[in-house]
N, C-alpha and C. Protein backbone atom coordinates (compact mmCIF):
# COMPACT_ATOMS: atom_id res chain seq x y z
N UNK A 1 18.68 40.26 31.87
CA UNK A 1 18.24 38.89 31.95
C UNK A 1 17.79 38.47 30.55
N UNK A 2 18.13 37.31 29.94
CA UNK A 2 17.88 37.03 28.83
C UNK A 2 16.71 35.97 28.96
N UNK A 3 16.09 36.09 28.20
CA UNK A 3 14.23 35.13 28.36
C UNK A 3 14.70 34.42 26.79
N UNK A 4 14.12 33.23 26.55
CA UNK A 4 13.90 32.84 25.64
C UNK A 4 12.36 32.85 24.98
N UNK A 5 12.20 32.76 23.68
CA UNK A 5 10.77 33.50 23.11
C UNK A 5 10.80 32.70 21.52
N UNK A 6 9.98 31.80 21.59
CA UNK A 6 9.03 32.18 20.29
C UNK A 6 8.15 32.75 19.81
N UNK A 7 8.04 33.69 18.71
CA UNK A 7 7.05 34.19 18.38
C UNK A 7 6.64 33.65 17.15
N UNK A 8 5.17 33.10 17.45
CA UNK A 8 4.54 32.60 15.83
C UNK A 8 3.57 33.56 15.70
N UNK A 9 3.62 35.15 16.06
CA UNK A 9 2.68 36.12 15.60
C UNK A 9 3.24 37.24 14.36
N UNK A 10 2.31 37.62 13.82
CA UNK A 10 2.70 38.58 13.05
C UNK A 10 3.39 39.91 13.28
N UNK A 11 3.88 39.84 14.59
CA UNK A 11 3.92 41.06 15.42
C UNK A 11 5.40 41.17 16.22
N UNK A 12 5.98 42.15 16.16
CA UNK A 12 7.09 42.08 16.37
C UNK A 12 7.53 42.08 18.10
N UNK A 13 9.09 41.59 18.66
CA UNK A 13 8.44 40.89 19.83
C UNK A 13 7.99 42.03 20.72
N UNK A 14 7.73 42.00 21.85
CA UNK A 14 7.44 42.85 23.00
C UNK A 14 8.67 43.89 23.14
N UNK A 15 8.66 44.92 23.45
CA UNK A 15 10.19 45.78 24.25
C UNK A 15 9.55 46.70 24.48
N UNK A 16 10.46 47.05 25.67
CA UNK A 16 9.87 48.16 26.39
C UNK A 16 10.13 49.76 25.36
N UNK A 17 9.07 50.50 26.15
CA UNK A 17 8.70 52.02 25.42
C UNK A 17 10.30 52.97 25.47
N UNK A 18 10.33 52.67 26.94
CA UNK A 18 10.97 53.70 27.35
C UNK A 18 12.31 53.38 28.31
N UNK A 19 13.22 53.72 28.75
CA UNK A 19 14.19 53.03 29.41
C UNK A 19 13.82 52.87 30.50
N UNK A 20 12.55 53.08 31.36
CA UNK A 20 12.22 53.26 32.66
C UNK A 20 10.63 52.63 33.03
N UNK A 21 10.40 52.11 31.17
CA UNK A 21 9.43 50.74 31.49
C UNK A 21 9.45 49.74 32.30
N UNK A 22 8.41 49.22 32.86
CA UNK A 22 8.26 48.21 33.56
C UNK A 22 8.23 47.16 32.48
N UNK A 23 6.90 47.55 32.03
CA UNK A 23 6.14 46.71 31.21
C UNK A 23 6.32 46.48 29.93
N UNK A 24 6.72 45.69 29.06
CA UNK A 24 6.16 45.72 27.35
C UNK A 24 4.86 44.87 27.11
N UNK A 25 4.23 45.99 25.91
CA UNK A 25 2.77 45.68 25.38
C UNK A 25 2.58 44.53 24.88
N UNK A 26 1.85 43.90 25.39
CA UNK A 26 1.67 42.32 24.48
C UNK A 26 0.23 43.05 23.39
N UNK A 27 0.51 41.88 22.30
CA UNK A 27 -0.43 42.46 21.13
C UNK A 27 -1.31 41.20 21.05
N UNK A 28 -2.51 41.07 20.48
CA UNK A 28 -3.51 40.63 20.24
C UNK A 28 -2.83 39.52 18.63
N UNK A 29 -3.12 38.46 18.96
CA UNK A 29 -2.55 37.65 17.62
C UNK A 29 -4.09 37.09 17.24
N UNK A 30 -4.63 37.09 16.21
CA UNK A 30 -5.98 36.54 16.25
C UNK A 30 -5.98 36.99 14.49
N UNK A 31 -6.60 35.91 14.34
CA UNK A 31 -6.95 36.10 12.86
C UNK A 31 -8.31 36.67 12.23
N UNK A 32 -9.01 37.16 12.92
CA UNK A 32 -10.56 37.58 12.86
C UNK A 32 -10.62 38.19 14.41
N UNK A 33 -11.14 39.45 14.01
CA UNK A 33 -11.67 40.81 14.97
C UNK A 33 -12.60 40.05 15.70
N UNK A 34 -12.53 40.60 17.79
CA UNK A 34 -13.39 40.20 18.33
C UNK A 34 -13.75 41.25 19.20
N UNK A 35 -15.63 40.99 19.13
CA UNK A 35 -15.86 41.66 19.66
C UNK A 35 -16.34 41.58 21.12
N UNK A 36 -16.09 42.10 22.09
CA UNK A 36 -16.32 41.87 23.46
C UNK A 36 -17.26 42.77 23.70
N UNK A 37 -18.17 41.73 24.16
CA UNK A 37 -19.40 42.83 24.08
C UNK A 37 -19.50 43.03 26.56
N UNK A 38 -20.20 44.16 26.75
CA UNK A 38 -20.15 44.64 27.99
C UNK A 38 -20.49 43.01 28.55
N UNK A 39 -19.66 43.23 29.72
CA UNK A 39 -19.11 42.51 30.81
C UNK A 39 -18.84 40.92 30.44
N UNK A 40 -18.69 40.51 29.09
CA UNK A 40 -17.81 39.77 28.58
C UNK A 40 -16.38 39.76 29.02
N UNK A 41 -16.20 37.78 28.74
CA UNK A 41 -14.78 37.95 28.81
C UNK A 41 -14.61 37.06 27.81
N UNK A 42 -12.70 37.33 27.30
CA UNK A 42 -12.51 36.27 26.48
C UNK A 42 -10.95 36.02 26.87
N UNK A 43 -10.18 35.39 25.91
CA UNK A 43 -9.13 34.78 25.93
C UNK A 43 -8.64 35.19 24.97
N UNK A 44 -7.40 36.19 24.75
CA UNK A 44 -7.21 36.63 23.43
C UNK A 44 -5.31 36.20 23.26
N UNK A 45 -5.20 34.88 22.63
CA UNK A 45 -3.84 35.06 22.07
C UNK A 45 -2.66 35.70 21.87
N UNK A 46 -1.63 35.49 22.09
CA UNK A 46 -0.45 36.77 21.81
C UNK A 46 0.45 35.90 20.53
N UNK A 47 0.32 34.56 20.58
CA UNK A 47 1.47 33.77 19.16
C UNK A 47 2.56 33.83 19.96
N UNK A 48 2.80 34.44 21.09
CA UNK A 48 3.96 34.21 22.17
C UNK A 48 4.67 33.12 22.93
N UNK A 49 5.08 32.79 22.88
CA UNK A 49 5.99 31.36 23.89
C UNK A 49 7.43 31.62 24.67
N UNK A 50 7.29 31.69 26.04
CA UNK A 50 8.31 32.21 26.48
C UNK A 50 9.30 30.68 27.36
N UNK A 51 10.58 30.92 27.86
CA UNK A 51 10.80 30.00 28.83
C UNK A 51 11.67 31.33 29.55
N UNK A 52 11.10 30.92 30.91
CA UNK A 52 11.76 31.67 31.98
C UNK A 52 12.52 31.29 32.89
N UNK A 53 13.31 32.15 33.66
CA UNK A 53 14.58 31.14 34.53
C UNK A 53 13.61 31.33 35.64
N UNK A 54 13.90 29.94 36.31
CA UNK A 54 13.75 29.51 37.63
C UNK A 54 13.89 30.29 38.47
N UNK A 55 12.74 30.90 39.50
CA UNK A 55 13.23 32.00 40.51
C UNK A 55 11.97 33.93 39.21
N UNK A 56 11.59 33.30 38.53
CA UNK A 56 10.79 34.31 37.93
C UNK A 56 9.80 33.96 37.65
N UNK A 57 8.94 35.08 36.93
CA UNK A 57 7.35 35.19 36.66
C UNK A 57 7.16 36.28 35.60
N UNK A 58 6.26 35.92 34.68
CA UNK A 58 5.67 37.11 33.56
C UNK A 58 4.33 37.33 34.48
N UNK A 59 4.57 38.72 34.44
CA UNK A 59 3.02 38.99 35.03
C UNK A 59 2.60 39.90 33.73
N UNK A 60 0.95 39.54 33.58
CA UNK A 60 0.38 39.85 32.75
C UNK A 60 -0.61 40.79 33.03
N UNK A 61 -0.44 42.16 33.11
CA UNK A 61 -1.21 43.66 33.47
C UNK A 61 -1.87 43.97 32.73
N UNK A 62 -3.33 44.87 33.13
CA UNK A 62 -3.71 45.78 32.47
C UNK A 62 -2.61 46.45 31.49
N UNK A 63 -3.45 47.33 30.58
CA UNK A 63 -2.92 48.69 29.95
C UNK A 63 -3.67 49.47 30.56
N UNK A 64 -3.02 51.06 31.34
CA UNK A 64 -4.23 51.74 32.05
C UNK A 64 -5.03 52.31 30.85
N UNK A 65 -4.33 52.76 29.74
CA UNK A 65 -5.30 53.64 29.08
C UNK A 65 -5.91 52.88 28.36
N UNK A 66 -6.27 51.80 28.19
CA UNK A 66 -7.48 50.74 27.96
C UNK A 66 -8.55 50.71 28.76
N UNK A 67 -7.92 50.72 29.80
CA UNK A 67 -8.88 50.42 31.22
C UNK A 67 -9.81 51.80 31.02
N UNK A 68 -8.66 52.98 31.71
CA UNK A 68 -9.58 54.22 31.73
C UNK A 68 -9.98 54.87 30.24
N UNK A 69 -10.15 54.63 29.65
CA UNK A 69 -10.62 54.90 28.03
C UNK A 69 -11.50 54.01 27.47
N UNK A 70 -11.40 53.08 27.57
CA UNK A 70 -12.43 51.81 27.10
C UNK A 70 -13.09 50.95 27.82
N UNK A 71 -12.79 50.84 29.32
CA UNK A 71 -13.49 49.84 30.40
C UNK A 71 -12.68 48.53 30.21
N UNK A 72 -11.52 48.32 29.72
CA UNK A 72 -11.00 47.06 29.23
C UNK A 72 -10.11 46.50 29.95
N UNK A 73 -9.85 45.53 30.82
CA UNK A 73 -9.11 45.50 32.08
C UNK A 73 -8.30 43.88 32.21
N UNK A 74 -7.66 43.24 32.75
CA UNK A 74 -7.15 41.86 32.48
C UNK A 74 -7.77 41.47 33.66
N UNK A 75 -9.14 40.30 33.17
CA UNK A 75 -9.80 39.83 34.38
C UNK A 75 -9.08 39.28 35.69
N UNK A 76 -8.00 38.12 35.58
CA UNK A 76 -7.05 37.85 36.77
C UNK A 76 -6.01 38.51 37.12
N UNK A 77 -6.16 40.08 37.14
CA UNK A 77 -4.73 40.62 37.29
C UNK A 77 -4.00 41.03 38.19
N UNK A 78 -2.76 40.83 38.59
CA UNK A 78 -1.85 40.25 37.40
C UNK A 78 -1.99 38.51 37.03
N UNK A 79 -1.98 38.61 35.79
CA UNK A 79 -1.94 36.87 35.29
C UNK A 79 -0.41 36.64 35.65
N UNK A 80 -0.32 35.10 35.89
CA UNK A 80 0.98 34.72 36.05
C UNK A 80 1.34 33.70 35.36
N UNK A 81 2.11 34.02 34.64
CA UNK A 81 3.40 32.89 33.75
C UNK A 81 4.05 32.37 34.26
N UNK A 82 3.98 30.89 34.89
CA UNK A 82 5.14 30.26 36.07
C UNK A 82 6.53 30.25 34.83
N UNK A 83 7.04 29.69 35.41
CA UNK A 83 8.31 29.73 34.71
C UNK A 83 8.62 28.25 34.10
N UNK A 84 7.88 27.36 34.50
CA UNK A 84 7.93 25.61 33.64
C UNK A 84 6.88 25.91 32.69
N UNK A 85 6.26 26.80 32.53
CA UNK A 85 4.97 27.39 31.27
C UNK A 85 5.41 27.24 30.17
N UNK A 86 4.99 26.52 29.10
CA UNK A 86 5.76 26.71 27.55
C UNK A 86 4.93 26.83 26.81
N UNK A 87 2.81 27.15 27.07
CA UNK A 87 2.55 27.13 26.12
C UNK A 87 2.09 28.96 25.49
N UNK A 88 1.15 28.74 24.73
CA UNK A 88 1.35 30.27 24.36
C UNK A 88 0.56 30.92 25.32
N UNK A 89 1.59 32.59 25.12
CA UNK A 89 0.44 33.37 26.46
C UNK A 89 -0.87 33.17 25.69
N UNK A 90 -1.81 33.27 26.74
CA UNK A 90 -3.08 34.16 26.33
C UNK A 90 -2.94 35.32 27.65
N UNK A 91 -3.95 36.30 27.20
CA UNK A 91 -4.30 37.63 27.79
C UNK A 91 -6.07 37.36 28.19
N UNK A 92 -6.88 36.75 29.44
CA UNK A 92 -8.04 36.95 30.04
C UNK A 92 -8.34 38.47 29.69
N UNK A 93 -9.11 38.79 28.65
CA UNK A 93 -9.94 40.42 28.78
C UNK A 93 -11.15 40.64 29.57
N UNK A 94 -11.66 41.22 29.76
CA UNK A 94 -13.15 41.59 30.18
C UNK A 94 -13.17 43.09 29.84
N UNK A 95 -14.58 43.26 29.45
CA UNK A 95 -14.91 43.97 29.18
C UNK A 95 -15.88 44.93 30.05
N UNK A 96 -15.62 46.14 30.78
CA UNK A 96 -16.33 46.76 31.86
C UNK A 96 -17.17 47.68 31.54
N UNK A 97 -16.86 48.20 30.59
CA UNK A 97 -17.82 49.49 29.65
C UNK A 97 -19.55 48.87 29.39
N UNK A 98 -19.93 49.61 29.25
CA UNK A 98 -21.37 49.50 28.60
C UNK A 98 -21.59 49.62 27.30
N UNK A 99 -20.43 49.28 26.37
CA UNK A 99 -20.15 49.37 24.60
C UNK A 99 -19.58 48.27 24.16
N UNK A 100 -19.72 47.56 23.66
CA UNK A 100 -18.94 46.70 22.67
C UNK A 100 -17.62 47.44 22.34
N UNK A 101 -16.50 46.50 22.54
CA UNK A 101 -15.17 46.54 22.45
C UNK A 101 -14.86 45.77 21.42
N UNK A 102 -14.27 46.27 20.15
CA UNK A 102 -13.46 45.69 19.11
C UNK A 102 -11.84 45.33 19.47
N UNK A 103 -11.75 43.96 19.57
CA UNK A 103 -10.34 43.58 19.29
C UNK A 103 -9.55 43.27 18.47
N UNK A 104 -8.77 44.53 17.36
CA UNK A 104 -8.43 43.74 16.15
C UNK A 104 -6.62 43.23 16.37
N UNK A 105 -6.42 42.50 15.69
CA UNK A 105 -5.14 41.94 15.19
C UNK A 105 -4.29 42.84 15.24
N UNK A 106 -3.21 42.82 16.12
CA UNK A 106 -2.38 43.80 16.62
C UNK A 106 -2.21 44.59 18.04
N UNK A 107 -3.89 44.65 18.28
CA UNK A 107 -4.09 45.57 18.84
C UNK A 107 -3.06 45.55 20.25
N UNK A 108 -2.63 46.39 20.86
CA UNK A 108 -1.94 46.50 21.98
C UNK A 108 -3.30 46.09 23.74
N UNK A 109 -2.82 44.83 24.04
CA UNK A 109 -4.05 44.54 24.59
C UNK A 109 -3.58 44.59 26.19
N UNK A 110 -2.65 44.22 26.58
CA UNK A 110 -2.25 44.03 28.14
C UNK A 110 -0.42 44.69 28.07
N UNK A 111 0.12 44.49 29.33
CA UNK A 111 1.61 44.67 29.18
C UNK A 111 2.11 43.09 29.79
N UNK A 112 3.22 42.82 30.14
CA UNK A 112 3.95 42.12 30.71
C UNK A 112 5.33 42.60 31.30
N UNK A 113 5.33 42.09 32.51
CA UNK A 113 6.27 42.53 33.78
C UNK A 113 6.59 41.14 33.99
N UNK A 114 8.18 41.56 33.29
CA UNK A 114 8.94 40.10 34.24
C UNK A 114 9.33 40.76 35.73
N UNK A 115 9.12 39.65 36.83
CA UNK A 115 10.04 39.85 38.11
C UNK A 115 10.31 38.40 38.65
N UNK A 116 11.10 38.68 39.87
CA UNK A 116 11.83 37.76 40.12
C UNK A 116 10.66 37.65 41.24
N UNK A 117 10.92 36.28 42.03
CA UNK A 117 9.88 36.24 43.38
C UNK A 117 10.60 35.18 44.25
N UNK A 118 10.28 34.84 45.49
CA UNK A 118 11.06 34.04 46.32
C UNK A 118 10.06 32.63 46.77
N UNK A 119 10.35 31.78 46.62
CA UNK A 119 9.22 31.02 47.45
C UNK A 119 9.38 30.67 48.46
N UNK A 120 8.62 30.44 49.14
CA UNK A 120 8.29 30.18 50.66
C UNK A 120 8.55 28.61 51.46
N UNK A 121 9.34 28.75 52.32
CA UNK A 121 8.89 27.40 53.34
C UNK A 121 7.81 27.80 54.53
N UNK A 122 7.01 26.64 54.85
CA UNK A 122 6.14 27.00 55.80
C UNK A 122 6.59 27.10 57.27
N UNK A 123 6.76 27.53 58.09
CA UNK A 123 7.66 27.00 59.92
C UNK A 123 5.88 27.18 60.21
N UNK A 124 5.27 26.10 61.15
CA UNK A 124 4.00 26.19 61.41
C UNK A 124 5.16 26.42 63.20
N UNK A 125 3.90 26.87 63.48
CA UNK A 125 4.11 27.74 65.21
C UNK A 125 2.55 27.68 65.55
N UNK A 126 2.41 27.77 66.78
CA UNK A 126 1.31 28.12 67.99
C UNK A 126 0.72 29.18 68.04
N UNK A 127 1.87 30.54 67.77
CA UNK A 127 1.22 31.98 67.94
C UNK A 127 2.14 32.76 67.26
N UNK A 128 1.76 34.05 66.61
CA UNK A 128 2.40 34.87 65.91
C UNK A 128 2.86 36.03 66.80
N UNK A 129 3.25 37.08 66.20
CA UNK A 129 4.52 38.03 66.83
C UNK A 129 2.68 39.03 67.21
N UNK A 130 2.89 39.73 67.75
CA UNK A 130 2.26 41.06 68.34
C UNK A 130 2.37 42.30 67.60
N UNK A 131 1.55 42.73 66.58
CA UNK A 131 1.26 43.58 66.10
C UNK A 131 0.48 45.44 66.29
N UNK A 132 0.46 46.29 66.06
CA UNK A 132 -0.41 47.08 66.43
C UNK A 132 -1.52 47.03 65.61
N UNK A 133 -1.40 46.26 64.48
CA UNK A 133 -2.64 46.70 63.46
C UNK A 133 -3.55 44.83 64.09
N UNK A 134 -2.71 44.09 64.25
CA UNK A 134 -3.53 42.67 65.06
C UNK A 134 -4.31 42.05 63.97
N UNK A 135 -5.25 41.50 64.76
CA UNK A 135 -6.36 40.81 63.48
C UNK A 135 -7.31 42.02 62.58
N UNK A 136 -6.86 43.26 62.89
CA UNK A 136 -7.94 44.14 61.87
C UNK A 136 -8.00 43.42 60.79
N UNK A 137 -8.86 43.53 59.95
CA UNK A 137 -8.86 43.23 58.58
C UNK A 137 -8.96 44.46 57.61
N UNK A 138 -10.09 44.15 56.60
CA UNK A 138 -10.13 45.37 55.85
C UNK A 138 -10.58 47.01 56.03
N UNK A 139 -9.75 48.01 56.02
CA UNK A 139 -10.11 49.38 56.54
C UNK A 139 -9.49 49.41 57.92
N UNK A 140 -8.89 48.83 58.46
CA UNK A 140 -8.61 48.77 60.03
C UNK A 140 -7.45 49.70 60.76
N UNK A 141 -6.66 49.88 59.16
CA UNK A 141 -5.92 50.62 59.89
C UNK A 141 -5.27 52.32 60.06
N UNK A 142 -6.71 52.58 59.82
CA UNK A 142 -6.82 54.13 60.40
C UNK A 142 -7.63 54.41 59.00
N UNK A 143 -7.39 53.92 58.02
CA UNK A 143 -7.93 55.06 56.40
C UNK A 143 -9.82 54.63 57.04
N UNK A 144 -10.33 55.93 56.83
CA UNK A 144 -11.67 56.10 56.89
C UNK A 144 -12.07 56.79 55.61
């Protein structure tokens, strides 16, 4: 699938690691180091601009070894890039640790996962189909 992309960052574009990536690393575009101090959040730039085809989505992930190494996590995640979106990503951080987190210029801050998704028509009805799990809600269905 071919995406279209501007990049006005210093940083070369996203691609995946490995042939069996999901994700490529989005990088931190920022001209001055920030620091996220515990349970802060901020908004950190990528200089990225994408257009996507109709029928897709950039989702915007954690990095785990941010998360489990630094407490550093993508507050709405996954973020979503509709596909009429043209302006630049940003990456929502928060900060979960009990340390001040340095964000410098470059830094490898979230990934991005294109997928495809379907949208929905509504059929409104009276009553739904008969389930075994029913109205349980959370924990309901057997995990203790």
């Amino acid at each position: 699938m071919n995406i279209k992309i501007i990049n006005k960052s210093n940083h070369d574009l996203p691609h995946y690691e490995t042939i069996a990536s999901a994700g490529m690393d989005l990088r931190a575009n920022i001209s001055e180091s920030i620091i996220l101090k515990p349970l802060e959040r901020t908004i950190v730039k990528t200089g990225l601009f994408i257009e996507l085809p109709i029928g897709t989505e950039a989702q915007v992930r954690p990095r785990s070894g941010l998360a489990a190494k630094k407490g550093i996590t993508v507050l709405n995640a996954p973020g979503t890039v509709d596909a009429d979106y043209r302006g630049e990503i940003g990456v929502i951080l928060v900060n979960l640790s009990s340390e001040d987190f340095v964000i410098e210029n470059g830094e490898r801050i979230a990934q991005l996962v294109i997928a495809k998704h379907e949208r929905a028509e509504w059929q409104e009805v009276q009553e739904l189909s008969e389930t075994y799990r029913g109205g349980g809600g959370f924990g309901s269905t057997g995990v203790k």
